[in-house]
Protein backbone atom coordinates (compact mmCIF):
# COMPACT_ATOMS: atom_id res chain seq x y z
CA UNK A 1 -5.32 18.30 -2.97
CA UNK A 2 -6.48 18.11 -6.61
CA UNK A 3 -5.28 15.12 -8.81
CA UNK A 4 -2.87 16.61 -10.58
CA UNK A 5 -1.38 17.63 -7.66
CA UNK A 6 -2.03 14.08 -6.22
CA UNK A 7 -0.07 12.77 -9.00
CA UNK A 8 2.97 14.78 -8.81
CA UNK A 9 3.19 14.08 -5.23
CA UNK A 10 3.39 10.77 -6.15
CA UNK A 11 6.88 11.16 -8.08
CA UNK A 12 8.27 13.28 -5.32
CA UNK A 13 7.22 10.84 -2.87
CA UNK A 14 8.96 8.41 -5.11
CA UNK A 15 12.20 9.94 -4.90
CA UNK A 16 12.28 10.07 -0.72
CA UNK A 17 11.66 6.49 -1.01
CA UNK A 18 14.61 5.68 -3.38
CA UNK A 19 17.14 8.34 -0.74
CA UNK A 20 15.75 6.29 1.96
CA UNK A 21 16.85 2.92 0.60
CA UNK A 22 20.13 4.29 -0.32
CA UNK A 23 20.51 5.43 2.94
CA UNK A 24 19.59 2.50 4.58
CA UNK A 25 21.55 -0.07 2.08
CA UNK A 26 18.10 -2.07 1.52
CA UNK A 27 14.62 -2.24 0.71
CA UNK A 28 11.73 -3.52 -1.29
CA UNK A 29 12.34 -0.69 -4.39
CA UNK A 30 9.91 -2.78 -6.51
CA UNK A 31 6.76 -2.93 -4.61
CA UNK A 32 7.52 0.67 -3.12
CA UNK A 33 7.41 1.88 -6.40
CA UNK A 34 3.90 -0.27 -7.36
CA UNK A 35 1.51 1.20 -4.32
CA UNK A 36 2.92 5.21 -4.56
CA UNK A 37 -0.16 5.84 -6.15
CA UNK A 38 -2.50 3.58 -3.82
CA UNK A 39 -1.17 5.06 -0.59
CA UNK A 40 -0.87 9.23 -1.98
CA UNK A 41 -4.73 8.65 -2.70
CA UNK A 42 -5.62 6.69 0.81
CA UNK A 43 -3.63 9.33 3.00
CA UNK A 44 -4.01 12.65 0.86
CA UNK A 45 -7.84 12.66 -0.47
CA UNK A 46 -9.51 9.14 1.42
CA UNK A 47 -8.64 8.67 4.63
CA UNK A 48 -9.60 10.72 7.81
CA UNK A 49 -6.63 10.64 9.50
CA UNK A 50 -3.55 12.85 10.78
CA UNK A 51 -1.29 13.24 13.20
CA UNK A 52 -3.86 15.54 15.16
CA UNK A 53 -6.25 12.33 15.08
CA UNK A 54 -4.55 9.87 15.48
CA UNK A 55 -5.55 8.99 18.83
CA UNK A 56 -9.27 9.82 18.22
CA UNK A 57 -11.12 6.32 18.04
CA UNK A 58 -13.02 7.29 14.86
CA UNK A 59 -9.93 7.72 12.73
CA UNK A 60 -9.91 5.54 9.98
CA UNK A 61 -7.54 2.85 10.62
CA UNK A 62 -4.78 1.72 7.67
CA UNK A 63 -3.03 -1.47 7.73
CA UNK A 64 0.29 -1.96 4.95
CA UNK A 65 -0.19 -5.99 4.85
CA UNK A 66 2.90 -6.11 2.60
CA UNK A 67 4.49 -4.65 5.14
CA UNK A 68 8.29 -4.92 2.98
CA UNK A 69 7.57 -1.79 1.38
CA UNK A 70 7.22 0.25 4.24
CA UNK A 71 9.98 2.94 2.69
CA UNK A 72 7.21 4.12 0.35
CA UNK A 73 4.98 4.16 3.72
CA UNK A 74 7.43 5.84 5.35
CA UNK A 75 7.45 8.56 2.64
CA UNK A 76 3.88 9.05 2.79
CA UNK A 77 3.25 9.15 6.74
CA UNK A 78 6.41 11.41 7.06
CA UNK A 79 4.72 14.02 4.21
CA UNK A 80 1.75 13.51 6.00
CA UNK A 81 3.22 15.22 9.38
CA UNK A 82 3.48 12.07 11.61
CA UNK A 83 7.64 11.79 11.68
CA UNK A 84 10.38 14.10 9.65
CA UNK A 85 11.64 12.54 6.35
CA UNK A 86 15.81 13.53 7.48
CA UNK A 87 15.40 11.19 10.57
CA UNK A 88 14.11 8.61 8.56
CA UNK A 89 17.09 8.97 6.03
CA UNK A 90 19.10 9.48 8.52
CA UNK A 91 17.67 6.65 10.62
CA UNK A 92 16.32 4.11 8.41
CA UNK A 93 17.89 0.44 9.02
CA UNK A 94 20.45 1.24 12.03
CA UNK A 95 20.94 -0.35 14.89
CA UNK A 96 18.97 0.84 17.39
CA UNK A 97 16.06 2.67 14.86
CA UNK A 98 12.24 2.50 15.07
CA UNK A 99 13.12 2.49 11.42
CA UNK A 100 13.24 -0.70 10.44
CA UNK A 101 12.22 -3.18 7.21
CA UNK A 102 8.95 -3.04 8.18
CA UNK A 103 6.05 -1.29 9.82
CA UNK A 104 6.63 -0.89 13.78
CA UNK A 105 3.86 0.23 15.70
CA UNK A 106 6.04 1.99 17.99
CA UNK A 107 6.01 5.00 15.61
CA UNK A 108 3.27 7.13 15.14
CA UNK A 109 0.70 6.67 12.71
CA UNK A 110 1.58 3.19 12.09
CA UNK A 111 -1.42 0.86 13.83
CA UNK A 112 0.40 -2.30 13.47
CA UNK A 113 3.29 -4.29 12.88
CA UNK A 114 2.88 -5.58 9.96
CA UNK A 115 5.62 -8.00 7.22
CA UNK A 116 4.54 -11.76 8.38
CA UNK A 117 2.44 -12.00 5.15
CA UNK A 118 -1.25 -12.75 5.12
CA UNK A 119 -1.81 -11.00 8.74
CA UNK A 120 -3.10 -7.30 6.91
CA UNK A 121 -6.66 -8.57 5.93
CA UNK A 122 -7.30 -10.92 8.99
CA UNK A 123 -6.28 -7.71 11.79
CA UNK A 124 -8.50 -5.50 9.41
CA UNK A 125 -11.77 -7.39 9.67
CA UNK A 126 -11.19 -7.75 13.26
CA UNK A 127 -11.11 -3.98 13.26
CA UNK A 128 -14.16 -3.36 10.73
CA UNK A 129 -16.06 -5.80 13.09
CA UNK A 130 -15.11 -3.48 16.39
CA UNK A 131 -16.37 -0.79 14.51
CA UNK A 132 -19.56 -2.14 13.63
CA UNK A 133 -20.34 -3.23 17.28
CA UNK A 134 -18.95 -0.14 18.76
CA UNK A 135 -20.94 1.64 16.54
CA UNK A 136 -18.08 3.62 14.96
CA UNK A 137 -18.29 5.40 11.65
CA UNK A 138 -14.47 5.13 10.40
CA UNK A 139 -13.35 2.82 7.38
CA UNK A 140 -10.59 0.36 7.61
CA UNK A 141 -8.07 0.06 5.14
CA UNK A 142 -5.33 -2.71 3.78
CA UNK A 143 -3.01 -2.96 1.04
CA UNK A 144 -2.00 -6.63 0.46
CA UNK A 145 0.78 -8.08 -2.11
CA UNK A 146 -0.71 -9.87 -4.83
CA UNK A 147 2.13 -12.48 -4.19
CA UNK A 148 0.99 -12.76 -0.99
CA UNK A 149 -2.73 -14.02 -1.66
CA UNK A 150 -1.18 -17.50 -1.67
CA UNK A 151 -1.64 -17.44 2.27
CA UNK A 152 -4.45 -19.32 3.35
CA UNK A 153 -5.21 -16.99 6.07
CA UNK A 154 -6.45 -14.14 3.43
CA UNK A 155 -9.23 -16.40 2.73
CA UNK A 156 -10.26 -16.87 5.84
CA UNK A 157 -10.22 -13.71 6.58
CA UNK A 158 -12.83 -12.93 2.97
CA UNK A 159 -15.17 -15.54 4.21
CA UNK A 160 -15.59 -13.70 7.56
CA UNK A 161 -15.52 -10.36 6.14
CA UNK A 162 -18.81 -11.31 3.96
CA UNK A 163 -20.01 -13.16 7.19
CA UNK A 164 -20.64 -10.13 8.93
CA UNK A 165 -21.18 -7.68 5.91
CA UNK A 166 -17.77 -5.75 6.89
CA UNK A 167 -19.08 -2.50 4.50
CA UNK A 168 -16.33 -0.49 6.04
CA UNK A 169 -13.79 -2.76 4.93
CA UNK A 170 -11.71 -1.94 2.11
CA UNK A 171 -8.90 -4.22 0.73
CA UNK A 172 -6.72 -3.35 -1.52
CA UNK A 173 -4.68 -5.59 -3.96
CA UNK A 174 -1.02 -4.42 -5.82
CA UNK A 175 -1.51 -6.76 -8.57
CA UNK A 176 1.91 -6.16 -10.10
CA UNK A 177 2.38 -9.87 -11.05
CA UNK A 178 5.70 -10.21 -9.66
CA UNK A 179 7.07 -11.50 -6.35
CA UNK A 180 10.29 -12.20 -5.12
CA UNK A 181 10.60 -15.93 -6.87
CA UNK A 182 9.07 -14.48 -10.26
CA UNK A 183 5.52 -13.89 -11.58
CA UNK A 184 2.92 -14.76 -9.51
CA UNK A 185 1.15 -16.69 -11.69
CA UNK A 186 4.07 -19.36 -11.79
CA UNK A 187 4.62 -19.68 -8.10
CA UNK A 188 1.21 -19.37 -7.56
CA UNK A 189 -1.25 -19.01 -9.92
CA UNK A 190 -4.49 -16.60 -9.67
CA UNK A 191 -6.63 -17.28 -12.49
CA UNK A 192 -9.45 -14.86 -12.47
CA UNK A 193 -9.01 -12.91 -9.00
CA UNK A 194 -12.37 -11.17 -9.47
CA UNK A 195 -14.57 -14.08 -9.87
CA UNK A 196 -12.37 -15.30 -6.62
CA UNK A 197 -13.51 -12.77 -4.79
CA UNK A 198 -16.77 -12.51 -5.63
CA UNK A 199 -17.71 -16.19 -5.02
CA UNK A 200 -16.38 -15.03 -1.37
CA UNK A 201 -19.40 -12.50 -1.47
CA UNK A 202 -17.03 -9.05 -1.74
CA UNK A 203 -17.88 -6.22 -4.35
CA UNK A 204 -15.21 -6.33 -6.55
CA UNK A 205 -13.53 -3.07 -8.46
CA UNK A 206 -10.98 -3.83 -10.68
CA UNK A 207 -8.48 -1.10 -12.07
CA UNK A 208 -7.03 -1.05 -15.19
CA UNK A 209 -4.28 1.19 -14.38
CA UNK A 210 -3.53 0.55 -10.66
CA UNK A 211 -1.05 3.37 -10.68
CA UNK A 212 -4.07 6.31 -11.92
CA UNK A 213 -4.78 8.43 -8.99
CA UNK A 214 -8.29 9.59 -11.22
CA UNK A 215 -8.83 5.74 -11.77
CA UNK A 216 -8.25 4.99 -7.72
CA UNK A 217 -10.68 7.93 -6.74
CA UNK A 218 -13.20 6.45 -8.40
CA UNK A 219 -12.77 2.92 -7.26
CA UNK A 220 -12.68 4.20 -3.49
CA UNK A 221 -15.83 6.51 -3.63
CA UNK A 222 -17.42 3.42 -5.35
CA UNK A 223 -16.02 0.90 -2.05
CA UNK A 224 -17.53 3.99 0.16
CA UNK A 225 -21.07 3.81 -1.31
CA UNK A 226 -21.14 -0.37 -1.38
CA UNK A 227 -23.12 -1.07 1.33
CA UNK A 228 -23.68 -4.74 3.20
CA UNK A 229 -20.41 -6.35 1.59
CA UNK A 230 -16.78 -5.87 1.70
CA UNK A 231 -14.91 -4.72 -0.89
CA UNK A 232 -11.65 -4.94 -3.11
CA UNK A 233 -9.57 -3.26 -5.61
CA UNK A 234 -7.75 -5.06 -7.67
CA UNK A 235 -5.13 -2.72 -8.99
CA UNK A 236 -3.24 -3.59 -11.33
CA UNK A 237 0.22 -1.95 -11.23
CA UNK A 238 3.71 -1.60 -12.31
CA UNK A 239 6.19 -3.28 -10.56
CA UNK A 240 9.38 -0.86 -10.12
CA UNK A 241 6.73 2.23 -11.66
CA UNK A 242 8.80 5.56 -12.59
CA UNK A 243 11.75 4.42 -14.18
CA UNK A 244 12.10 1.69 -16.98
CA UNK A 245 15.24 0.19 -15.63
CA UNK A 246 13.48 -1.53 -12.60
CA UNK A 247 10.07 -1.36 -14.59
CA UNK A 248 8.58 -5.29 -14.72
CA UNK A 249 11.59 -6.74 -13.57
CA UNK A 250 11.54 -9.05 -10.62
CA UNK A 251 15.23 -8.41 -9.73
CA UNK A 252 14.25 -5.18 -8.34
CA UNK A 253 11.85 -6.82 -5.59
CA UNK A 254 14.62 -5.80 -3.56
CA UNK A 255 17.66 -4.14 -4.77
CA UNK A 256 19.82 -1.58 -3.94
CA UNK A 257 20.17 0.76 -7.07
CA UNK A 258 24.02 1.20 -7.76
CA UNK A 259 24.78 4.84 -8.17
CA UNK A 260 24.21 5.20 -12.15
CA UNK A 261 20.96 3.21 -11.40
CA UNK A 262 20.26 6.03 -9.15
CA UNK A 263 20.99 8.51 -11.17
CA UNK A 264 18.97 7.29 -14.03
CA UNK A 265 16.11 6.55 -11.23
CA UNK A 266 16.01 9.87 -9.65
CA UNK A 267 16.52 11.48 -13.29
CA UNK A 268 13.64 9.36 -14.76
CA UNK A 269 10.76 9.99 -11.72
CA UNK A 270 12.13 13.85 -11.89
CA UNK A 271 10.95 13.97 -15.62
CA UNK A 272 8.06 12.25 -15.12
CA UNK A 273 7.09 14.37 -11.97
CA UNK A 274 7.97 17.63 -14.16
CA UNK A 275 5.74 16.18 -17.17
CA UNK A 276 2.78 16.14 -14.48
């Protein structure tokens, strides 16, 4: 796909998510509406994978860390081919679905259950590692909440990722600044994430504009070509991205959009997606 057609993807991709968490009475709107961008570049122009490779063991392998806003990842896989978007809709939340809050491995294209916070990056550099020493050639993939970098497990998980030069590992931050008890830098503050990382030994990319599929491309082609050393994006998003009632607003880490809301949602991403 070209970017521009990369970016209106994004929008309509935007608007399954919202039907899906109307349909399901719940979800993680916010953060859904942060990585759209993130995850239409990974599975549209990045990653090698599909639902007629899934099974093949040099697939590249994707991990959502923040697993709560797996009804954007549901949107994505389900364009991608791997499950329709009705039975999601139709499925999404019920008793008795696959469908539920967060990523279950029992579906395809999904590699792991993922939601317990700080378990993405420490699973992904156990998978980078097999591939080194199984002498695979596929890349391994996480996107991880900037809220949730407050688990001391991540860190771990960076120091043995530049132990054993995990080059095919590449982490992804949504650096929206907001979490579900307010911004991130009050419940837990950051300071200067890039120095962080790189005093872990990881090439660092930061992105201006975290929700540019041109500015993503670049960062991930750069992460390809880093060689010896890990490497993350730090991309720095929009919280609630597409429609400026849920825009920066940490009430919307999870809410259920009332139906005005969602007609001024849908209404909003449909101009935007048009504009494109």
């Amino acid at each position: 796909m070209k970017n521009k057609e990369l970016k209106k993807l994004a929008y309509e991709l935007r608007q399954d998510t919202v039907d899906i968490i109307m349909a399901g009475g719940g979800g993680h709107i916010g953060g859904d509406m942060s990585i759209m961008e993130i995850l239409v570049e990974l599975y549209f122009d990045q990653m090698h994978i599909s639902p007629e490779n899934q099974n093949d063991p040099d697939r590249d392998l994707f991990v959502l860390s923040k697993g709560h806003s797996v009804e954007a990842y549901y949107s994505v896989l389900a364009k991608k081919g791997f499950f329709p978007l009705q039975e999601v809709k139709d499925q999404f939340s019920k008793f008795g679905s696959p469908y539920i809050g967060h990523p279950n491995n029992k579906l395809p294209g999904i590699e792991m259950n993922s939601g317990s916070l700080g378990h993405g990056l420490p699973v992904c550099v156990g998978m980078a590692l097999a591939g080194k020493r199984d002498d695979r050639d596929y890349r391994v993939y996480t996107v991880m909440g900037d809220g949730e970098l407050a688990e001391g497990s991540i860190w771990e998980a960076a120091m043995a990722a530049h132990q054993y030069h995990l080059d095919n590992l590449c982490a992804v931050i949504d650096r929206n600044h907001l979490q579900i008890s307010g911004n991130t830098e009050d419940v837990m503050g950051h300071e200067n994430l890039h120095d962080r990382f790189a005093s872990f030994g990881w090439h660092v990319i930061d992105v201006s504009d975290g929700n540019d599929i041109d500015a993503l491309q670049k960062a991930f082609i750069e992460a390809k070509n880093t060689k010896n050393q890990p490497t993350v994006i730090i991309a720095n998003t929009i919280k609630g991205k597409g429609a400026p009632v849920m825009e920066n607003k940490a009430s919307w880490h999870h809410h259920v959009p009332s139906q005005e809301e969602y007609a001024t949602i849908m209404a909003d991403l449909k101009k935007r997606e048009e504009a494109i």
